[in-house]
N, C-alpha and C. Protein backbone atom coordinates (compact mmCIF):
# COMPACT_ATOMS: atom_id res chain seq x y z
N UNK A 1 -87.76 7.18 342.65
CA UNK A 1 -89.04 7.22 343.35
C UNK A 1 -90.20 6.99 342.38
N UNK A 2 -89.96 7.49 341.02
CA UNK A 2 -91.00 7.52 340.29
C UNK A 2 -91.32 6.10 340.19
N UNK A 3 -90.25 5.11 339.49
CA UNK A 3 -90.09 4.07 339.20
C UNK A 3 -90.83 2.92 340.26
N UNK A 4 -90.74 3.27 341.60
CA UNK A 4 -91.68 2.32 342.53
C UNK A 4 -93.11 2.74 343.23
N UNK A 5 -93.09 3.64 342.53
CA UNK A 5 -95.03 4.43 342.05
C UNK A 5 -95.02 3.61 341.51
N UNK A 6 -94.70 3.60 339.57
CA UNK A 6 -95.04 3.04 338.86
C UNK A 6 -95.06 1.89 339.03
N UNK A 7 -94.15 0.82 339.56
CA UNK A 7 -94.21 -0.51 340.16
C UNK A 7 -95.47 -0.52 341.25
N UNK A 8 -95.45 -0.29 342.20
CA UNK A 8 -96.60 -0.56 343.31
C UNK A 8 -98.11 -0.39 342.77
N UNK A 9 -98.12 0.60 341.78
CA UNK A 9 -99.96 1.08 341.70
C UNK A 9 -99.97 0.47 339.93
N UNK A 10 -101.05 -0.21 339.39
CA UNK A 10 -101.37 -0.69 338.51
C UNK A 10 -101.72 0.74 337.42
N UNK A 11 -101.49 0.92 336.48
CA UNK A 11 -101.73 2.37 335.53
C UNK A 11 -103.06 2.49 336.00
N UNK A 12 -104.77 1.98 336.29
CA UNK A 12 -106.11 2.41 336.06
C UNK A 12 -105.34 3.43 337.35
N UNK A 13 -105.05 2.84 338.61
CA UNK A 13 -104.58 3.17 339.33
C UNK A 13 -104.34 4.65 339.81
N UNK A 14 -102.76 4.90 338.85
CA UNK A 14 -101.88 6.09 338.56
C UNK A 14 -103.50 7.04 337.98
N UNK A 15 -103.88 6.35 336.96
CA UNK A 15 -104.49 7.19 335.59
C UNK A 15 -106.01 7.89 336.89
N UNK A 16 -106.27 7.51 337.73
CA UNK A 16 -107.50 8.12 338.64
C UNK A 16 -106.77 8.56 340.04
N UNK A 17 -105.43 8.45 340.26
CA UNK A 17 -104.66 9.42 340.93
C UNK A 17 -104.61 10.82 340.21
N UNK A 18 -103.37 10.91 338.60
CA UNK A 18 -103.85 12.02 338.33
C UNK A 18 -105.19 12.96 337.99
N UNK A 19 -106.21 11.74 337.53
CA UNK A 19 -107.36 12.39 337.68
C UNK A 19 -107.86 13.25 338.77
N UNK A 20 -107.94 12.68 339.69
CA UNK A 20 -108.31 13.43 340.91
C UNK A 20 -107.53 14.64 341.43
N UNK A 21 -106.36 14.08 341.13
CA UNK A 21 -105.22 15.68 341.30
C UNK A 21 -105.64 16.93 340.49
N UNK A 22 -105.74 16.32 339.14
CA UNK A 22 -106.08 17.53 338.52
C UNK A 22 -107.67 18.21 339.00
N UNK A 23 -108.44 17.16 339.19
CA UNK A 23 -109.58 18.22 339.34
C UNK A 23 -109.85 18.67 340.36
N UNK A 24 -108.84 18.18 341.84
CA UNK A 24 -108.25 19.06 343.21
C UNK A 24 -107.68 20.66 342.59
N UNK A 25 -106.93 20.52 341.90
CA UNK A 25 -106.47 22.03 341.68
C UNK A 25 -107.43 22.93 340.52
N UNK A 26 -107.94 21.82 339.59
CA UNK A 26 -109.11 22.85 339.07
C UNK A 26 -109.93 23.34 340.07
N UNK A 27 -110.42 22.77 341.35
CA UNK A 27 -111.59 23.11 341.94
C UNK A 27 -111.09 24.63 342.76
N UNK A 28 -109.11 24.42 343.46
CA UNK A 28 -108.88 25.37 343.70
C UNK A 28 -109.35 26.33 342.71
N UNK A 29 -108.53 26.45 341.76
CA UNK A 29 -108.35 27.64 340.74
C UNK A 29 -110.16 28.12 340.67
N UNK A 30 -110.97 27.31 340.21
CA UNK A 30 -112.13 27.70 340.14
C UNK A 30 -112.92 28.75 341.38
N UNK A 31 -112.29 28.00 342.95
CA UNK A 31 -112.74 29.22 343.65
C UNK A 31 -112.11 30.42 344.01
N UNK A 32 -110.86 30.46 343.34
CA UNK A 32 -110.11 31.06 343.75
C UNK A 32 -110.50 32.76 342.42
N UNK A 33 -110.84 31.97 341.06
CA UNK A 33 -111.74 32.99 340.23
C UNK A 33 -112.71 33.44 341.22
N UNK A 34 -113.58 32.90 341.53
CA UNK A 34 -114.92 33.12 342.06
C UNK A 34 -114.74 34.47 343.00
N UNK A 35 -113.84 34.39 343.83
CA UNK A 35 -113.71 35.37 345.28
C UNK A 35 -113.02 36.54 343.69
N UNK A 36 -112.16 36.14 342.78
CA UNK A 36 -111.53 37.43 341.73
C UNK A 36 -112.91 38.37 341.38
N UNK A 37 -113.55 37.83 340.52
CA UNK A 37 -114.59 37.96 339.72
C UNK A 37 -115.65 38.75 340.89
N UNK A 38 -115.83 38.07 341.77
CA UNK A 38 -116.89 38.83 342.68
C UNK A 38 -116.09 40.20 343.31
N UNK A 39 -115.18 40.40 343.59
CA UNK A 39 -114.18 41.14 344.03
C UNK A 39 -114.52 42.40 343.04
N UNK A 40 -114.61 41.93 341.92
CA UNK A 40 -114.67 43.04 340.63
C UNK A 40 -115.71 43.21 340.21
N UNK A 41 -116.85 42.78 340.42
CA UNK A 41 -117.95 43.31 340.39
C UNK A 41 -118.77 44.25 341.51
N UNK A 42 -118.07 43.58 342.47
CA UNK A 42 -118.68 44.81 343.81
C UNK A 42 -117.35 45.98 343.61
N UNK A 43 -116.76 45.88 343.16
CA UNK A 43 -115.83 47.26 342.68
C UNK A 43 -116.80 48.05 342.03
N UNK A 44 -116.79 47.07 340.75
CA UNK A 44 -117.55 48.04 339.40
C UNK A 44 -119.17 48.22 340.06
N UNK A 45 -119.93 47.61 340.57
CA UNK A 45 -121.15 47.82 340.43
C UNK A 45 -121.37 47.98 342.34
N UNK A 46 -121.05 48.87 342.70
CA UNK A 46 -121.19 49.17 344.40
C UNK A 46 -122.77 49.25 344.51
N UNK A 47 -123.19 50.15 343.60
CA UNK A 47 -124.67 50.04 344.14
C UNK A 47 -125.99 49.33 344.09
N UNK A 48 -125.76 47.73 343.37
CA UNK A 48 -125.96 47.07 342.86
C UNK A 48 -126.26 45.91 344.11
N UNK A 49 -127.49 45.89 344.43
CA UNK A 49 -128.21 44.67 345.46
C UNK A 49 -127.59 43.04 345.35
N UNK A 50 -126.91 43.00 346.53
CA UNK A 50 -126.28 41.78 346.42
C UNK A 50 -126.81 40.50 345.66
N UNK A 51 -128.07 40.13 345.99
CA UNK A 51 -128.61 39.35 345.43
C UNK A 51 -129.08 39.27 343.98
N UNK A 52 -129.24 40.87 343.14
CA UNK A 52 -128.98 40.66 342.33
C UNK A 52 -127.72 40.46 341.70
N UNK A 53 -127.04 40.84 342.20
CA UNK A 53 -125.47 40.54 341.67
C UNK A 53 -125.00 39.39 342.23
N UNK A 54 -125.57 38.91 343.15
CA UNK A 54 -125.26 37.35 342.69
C UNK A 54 -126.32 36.52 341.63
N UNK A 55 -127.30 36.68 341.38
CA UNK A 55 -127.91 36.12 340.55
C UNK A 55 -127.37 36.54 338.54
N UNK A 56 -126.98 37.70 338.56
CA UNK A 56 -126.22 38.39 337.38
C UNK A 56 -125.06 37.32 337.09
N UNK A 57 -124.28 36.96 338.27
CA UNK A 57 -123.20 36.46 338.62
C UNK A 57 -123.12 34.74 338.00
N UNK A 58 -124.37 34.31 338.40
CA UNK A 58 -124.92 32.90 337.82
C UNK A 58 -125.01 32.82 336.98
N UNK A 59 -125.89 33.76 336.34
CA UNK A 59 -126.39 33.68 334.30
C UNK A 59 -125.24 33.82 333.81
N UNK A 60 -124.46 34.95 333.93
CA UNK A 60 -123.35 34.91 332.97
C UNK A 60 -122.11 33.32 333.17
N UNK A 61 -122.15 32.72 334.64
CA UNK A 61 -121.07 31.84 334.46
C UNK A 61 -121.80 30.36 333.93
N UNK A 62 -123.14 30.48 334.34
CA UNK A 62 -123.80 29.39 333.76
C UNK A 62 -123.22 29.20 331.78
N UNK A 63 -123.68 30.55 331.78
CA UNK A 63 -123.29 30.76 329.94
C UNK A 63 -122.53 30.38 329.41
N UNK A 64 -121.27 30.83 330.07
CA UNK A 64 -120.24 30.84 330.07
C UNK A 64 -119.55 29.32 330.05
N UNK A 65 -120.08 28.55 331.11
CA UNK A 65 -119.85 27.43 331.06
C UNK A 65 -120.56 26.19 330.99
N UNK A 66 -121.87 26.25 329.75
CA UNK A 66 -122.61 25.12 329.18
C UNK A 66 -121.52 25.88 327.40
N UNK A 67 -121.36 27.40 327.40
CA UNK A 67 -120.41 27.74 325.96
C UNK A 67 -118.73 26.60 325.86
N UNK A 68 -118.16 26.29 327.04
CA UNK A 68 -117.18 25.88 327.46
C UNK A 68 -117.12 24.34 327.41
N UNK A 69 -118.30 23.68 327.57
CA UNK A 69 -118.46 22.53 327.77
C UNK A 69 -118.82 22.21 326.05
N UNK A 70 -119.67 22.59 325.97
CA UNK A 70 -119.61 22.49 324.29
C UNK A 70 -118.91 22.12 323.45
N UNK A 71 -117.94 23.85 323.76
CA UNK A 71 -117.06 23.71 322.86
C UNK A 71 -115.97 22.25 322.96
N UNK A 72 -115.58 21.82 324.11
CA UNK A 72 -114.82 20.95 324.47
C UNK A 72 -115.31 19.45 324.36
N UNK A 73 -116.82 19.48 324.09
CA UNK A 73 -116.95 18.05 323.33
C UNK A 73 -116.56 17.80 322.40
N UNK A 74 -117.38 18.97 321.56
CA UNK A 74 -116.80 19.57 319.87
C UNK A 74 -115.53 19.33 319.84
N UNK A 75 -114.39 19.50 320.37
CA UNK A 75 -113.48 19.52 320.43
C UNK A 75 -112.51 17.74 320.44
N UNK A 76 -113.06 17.24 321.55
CA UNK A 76 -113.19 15.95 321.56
C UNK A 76 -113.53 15.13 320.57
N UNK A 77 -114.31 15.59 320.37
CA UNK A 77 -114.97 14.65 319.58
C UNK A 77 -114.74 14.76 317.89
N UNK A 78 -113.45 15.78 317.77
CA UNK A 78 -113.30 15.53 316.14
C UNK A 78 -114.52 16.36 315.58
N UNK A 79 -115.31 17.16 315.68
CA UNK A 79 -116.18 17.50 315.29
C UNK A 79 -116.35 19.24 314.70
């Protein structure tokens, strides 16, 4: 089966199939943190105004992930 994938679809093809696959299941996994993470903060912080705890919720993943992106150019990039 593999073999007439690889025959029928040209590699740019294949190569933006798995692309898209993978960032289908990153997007799962990503919301699937999101509902974790919020889950555990209205644990830990019950008395804590939704809106600020969603705005708490932003700064730290914003941080979190311009720190992430960074690092992974850096990373890329031999640097």
């Amino acid at each position: 089966m593999v073999n007439a994938i690889e025959k029928a679809l040209p590699p740019p093809i294949r190569l933006r199939f798995k692309t898209l696959i993978a960032t289908a299941l990153g997007l799962f996994l990503a919301l699937r943190y999101n509902d974790f993470i919020r889950s555990v903060l209205q644990r830990w912080l019950p008395q804590v105004n939704g809106l600020l705890l969603e705005f708490v919720f932003l700064v730290v993943l914003t941080i979190l992930v311009v720190y992430l992106i960074t690092w992974i150019e850096k990373l890329l990039d031999g640097k």
